[in-house]
PDB file of N, CA and C in Angstrom:
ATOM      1  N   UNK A   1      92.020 100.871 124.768  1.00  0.00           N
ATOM      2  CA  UNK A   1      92.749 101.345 123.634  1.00  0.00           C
ATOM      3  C   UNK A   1      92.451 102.798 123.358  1.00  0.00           C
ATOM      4  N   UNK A   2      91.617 103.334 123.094  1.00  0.00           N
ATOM      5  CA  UNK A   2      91.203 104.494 122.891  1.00  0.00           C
ATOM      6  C   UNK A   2      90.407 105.575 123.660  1.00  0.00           C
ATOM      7  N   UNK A   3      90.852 105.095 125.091  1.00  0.00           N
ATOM      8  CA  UNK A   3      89.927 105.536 125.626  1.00  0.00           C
ATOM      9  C   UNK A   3      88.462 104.905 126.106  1.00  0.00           C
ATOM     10  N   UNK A   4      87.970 104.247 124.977  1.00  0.00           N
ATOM     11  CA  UNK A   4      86.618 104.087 124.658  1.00  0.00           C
ATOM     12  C   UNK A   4      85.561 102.995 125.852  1.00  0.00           C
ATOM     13  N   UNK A   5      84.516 103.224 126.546  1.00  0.00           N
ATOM     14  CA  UNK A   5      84.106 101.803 126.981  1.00  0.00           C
ATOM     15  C   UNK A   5      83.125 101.378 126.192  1.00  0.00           C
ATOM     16  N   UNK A   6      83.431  99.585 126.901  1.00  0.00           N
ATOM     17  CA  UNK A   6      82.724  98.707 126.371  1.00  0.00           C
ATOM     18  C   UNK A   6      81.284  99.143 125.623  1.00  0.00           C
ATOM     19  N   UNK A   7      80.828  99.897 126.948  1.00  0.00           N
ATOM     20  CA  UNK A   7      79.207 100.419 126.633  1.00  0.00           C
ATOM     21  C   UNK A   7      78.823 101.312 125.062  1.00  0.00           C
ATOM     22  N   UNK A   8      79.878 101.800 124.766  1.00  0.00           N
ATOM     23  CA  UNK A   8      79.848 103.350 124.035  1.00  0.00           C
ATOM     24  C   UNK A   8      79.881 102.877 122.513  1.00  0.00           C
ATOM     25  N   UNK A   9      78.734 103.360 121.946  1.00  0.00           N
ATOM     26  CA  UNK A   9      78.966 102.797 120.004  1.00  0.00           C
ATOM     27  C   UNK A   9      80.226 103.641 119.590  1.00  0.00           C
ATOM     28  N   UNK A  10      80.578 102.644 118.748  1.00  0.00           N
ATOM     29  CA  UNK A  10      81.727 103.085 118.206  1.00  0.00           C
ATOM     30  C   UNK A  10      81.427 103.557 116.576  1.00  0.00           C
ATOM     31  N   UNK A  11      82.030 104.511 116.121  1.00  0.00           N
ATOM     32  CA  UNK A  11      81.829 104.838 114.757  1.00  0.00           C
ATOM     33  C   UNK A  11      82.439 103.930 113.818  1.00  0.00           C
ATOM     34  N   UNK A  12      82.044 103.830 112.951  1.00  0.00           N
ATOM     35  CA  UNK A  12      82.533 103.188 111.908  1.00  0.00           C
ATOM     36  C   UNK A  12      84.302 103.542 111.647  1.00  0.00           C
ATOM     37  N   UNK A  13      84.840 104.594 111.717  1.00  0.00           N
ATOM     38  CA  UNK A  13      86.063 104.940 111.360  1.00  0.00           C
ATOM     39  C   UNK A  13      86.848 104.769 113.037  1.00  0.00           C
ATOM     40  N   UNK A  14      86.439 105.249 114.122  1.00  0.00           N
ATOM     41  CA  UNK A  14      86.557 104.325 115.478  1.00  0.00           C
ATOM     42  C   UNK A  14      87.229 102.581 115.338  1.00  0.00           C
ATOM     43  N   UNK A  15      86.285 101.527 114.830  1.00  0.00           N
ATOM     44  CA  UNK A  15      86.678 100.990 114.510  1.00  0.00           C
ATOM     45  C   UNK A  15      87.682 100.003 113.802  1.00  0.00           C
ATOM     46  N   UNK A  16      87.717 101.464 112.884  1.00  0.00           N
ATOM     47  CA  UNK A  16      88.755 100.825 111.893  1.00  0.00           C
ATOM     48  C   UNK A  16      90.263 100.928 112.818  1.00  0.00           C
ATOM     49  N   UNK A  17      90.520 102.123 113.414  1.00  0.00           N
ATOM     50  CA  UNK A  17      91.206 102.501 114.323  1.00  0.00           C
ATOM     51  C   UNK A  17      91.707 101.662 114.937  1.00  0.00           C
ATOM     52  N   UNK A  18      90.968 101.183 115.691  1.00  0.00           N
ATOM     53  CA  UNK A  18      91.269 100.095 116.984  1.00  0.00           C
ATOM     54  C   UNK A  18      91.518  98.331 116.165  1.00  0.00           C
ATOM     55  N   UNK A  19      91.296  98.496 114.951  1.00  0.00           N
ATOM     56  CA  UNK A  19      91.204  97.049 114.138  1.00  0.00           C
ATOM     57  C   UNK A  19      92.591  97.407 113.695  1.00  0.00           C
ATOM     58  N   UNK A  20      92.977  98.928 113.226  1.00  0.00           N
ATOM     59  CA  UNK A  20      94.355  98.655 112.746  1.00  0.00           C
ATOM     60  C   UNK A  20      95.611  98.609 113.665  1.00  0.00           C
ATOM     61  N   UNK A  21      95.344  99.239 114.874  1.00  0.00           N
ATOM     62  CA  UNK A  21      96.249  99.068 115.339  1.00  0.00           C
ATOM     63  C   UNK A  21      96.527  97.717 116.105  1.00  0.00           C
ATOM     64  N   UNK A  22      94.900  96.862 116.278  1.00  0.00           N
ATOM     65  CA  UNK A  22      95.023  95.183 116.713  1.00  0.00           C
ATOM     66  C   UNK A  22      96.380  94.369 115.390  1.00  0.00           C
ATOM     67  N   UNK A  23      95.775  94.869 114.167  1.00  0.00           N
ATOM     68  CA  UNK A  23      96.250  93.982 113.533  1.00  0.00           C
ATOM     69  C   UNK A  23      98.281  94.946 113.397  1.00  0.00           C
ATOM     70  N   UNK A  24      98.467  95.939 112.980  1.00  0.00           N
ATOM     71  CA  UNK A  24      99.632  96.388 113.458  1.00  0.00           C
ATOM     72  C   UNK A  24     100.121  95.956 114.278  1.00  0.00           C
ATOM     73  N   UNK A  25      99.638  95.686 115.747  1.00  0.00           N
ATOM     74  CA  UNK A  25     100.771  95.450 116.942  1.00  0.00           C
ATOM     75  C   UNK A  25     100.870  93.810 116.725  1.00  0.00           C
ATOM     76  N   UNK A  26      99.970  93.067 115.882  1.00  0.00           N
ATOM     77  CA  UNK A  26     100.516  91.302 115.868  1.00  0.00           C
ATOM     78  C   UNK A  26     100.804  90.947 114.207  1.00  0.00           C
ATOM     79  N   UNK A  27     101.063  91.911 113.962  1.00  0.00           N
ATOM     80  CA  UNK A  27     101.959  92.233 112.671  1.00  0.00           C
ATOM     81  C   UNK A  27     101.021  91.044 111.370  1.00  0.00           C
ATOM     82  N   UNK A  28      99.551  91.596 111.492  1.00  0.00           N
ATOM     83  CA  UNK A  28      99.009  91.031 110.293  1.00  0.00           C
ATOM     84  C   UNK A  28      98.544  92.175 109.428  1.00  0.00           C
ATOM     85  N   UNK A  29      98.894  92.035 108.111  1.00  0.00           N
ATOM     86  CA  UNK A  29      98.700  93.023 106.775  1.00  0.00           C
ATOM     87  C   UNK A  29      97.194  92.928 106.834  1.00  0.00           C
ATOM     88  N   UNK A  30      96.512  93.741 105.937  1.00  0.00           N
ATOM     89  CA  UNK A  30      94.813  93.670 105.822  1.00  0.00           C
ATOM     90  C   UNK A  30      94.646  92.723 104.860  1.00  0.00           C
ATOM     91  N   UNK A  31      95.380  92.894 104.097  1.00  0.00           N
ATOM     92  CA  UNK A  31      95.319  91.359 102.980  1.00  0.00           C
ATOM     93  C   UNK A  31      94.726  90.020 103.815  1.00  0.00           C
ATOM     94  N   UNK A  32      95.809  89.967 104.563  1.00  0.00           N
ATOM     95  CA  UNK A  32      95.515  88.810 105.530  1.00  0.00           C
ATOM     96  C   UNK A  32      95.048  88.616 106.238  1.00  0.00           C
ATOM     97  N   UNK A  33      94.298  89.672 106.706  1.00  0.00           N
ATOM     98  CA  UNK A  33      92.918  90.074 107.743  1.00  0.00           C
ATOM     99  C   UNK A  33      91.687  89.161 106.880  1.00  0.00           C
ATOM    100  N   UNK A  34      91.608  90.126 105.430  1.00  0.00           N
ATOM    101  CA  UNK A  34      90.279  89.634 104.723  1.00  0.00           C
ATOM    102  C   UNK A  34      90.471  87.757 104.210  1.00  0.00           C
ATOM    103  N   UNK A  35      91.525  87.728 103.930  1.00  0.00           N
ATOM    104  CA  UNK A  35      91.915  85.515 103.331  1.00  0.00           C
ATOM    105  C   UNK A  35      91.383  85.403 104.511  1.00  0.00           C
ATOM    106  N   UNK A  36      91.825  85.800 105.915  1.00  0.00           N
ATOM    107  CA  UNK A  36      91.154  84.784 106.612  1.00  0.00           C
ATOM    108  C   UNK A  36      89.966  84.882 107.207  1.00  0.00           C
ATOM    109  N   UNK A  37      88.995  86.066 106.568  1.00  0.00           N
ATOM    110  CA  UNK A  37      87.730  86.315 106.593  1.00  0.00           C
ATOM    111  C   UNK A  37      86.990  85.279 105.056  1.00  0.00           C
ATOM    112  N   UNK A  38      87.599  85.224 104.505  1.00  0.00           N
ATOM    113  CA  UNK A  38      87.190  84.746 103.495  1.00  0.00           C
ATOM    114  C   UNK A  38      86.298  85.972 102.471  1.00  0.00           C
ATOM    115  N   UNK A  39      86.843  86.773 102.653  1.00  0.00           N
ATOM    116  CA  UNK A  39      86.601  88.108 101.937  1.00  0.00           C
ATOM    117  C   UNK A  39      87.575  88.414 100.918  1.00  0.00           C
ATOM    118  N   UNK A  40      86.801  88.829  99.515  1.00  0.00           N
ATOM    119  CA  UNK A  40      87.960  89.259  98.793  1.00  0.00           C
ATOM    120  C   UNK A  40      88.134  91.265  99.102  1.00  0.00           C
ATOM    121  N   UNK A  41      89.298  91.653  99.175  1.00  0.00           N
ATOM    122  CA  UNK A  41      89.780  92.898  99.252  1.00  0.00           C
ATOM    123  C   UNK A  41      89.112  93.856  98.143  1.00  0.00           C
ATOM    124  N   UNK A  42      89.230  93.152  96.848  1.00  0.00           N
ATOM    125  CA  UNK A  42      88.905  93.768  95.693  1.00  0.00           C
ATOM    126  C   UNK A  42      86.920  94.298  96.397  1.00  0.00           C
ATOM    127  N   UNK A  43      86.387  93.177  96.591  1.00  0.00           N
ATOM    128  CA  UNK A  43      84.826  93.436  97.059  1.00  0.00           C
ATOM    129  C   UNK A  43      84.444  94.289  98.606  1.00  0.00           C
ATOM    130  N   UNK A  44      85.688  95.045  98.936  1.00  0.00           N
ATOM    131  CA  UNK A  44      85.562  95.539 100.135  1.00  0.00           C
ATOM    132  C   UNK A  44      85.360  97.454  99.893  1.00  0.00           C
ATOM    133  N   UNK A  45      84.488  97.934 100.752  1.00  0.00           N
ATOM    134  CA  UNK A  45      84.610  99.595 100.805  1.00  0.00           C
ATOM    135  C   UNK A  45      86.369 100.152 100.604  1.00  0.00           C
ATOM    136  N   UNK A  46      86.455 100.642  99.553  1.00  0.00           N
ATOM    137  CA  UNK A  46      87.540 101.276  99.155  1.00  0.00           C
ATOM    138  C   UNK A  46      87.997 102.169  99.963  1.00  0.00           C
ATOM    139  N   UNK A  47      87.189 102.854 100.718  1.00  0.00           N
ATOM    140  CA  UNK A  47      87.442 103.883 101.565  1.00  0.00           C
ATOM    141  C   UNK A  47      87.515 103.689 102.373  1.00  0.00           C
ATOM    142  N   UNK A  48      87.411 102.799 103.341  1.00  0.00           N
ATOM    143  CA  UNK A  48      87.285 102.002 104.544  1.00  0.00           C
ATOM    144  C   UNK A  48      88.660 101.055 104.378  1.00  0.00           C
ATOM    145  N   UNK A  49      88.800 100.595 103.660  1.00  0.00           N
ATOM    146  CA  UNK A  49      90.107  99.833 103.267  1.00  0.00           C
ATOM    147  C   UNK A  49      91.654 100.304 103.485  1.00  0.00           C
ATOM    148  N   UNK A  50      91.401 101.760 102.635  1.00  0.00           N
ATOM    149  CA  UNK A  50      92.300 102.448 102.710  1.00  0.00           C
ATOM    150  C   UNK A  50      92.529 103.366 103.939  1.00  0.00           C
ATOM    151  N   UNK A  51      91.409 103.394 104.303  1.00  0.00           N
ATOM    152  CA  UNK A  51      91.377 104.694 106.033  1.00  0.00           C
ATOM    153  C   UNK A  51      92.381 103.593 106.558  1.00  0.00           C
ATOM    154  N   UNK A  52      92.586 102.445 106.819  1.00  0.00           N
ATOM    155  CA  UNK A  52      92.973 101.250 107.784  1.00  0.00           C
ATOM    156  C   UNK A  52      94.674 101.046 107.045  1.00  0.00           C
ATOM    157  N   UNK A  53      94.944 101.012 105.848  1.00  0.00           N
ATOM    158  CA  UNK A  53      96.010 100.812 105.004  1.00  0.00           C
ATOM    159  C   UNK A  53      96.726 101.966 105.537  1.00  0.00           C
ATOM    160  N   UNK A  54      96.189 103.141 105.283  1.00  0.00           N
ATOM    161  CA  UNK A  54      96.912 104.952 105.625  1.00  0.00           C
ATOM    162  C   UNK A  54      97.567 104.873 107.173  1.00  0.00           C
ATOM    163  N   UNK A  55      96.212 104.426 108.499  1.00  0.00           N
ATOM    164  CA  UNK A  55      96.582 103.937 109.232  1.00  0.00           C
ATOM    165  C   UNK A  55      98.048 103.670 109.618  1.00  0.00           C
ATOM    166  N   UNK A  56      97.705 101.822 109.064  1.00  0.00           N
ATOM    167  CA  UNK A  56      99.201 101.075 109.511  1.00  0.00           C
ATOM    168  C   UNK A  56      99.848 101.976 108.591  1.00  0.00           C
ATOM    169  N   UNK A  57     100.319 102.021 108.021  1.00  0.00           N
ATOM    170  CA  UNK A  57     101.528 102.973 106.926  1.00  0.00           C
ATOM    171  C   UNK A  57     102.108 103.810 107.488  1.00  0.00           C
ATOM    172  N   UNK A  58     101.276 104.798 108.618  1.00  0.00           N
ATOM    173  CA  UNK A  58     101.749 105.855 108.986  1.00  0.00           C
ATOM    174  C   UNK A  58     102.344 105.167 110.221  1.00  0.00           C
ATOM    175  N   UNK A  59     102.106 104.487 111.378  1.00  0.00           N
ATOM    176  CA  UNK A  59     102.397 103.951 112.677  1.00  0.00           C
ATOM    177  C   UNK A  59     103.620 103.194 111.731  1.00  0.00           C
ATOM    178  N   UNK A  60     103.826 102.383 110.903  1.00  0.00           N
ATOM    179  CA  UNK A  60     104.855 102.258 110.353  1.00  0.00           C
ATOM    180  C   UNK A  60     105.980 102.864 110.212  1.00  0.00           C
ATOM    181  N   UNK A  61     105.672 104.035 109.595  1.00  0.00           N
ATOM    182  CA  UNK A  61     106.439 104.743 109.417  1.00  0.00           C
ATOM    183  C   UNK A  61     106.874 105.661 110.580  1.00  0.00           C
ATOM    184  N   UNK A  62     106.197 106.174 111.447  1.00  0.00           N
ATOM    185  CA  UNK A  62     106.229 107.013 112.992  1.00  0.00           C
ATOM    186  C   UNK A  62     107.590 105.293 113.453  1.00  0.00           C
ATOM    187  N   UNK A  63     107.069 104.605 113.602  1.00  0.00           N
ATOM    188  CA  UNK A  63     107.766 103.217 114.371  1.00  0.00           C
ATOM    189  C   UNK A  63     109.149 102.794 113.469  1.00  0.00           C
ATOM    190  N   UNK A  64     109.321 102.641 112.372  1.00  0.00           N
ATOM    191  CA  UNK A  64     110.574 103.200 111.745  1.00  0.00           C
ATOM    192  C   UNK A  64     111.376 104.339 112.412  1.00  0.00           C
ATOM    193  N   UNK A  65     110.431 105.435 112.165  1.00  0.00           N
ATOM    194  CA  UNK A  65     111.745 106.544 112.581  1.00  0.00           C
ATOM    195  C   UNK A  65     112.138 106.754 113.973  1.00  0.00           C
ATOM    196  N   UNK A  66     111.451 106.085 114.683  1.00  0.00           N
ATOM    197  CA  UNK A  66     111.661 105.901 115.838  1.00  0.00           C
ATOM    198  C   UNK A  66     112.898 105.440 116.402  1.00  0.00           C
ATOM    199  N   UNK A  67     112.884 104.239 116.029  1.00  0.00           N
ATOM    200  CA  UNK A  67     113.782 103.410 115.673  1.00  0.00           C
ATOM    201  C   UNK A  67     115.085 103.670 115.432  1.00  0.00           C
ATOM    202  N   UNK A  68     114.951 104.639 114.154  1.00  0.00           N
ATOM    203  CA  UNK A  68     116.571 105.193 113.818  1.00  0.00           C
ATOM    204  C   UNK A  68     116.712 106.830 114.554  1.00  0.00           C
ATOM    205  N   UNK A  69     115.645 107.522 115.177  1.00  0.00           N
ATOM    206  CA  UNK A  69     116.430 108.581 115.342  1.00  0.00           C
ATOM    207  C   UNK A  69     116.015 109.308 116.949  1.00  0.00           C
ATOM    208  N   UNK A  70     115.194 108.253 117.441  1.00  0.00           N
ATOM    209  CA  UNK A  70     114.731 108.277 119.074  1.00  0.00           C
ATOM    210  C   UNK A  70     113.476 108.573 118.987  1.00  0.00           C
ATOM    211  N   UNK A  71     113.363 108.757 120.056  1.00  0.00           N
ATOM    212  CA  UNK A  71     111.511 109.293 120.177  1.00  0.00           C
ATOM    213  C   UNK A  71     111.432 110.844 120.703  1.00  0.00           C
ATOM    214  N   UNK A  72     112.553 111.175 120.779  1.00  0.00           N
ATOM    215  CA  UNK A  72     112.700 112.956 120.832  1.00  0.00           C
ATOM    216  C   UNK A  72     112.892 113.526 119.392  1.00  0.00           C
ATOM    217  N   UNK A  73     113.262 112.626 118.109  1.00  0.00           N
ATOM    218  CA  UNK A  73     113.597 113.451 117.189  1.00  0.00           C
ATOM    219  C   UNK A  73     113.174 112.746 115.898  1.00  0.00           C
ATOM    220  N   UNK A  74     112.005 111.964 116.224  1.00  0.00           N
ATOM    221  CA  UNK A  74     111.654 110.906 115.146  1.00  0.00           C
ATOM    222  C   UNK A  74     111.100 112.178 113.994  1.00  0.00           C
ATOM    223  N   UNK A  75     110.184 112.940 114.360  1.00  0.00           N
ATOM    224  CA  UNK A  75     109.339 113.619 113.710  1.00  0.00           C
ATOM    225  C   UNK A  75     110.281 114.397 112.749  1.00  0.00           C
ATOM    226  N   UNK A  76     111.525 114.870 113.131  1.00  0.00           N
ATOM    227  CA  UNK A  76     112.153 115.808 112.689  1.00  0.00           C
ATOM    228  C   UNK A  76     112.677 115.297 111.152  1.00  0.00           C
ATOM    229  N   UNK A  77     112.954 114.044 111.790  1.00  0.00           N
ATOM    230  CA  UNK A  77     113.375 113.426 110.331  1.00  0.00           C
ATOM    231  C   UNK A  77     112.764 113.419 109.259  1.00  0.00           C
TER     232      UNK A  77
END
């Protein structure tokens, strides 16, 4: 995914990275990451939460405009 091997620590924000785009490409929200951790969201690093939320939002949105205006002219839009 990122380059990264097995061997190599990953940073904390690394992580989140490669967790959002796992859960992006099989289309699970973080909401539904943590229910089925049995974690409440509210009791989670705010900042860490949101690095992963900003994340999908943006690949969202890049994958939207994609969509409607190609992949030569998504950005433009």
């Amino acid at each position: 995914m990122l380059g990264l091997v097995m061997s190599e620590q990953k940073s904390p924000s690394q992580v989140r990275l490669i967790l959002a785009q796992f859960l992006f490409a099989n289309g699970v929200d973080i909401e539904g990451l943590y229910k089925a951790l049995g974690a409440e969201l509210a009791d989670c690093d705010a900042e860490a939460v949101s690095h992963m939320a900003g994340i999908i939002d943006g690949v969202t949105l890049a994958t939207s405009k994609i969509k409607s205006h190609g992949i030569d002219n998504w950005a433009r839009s």
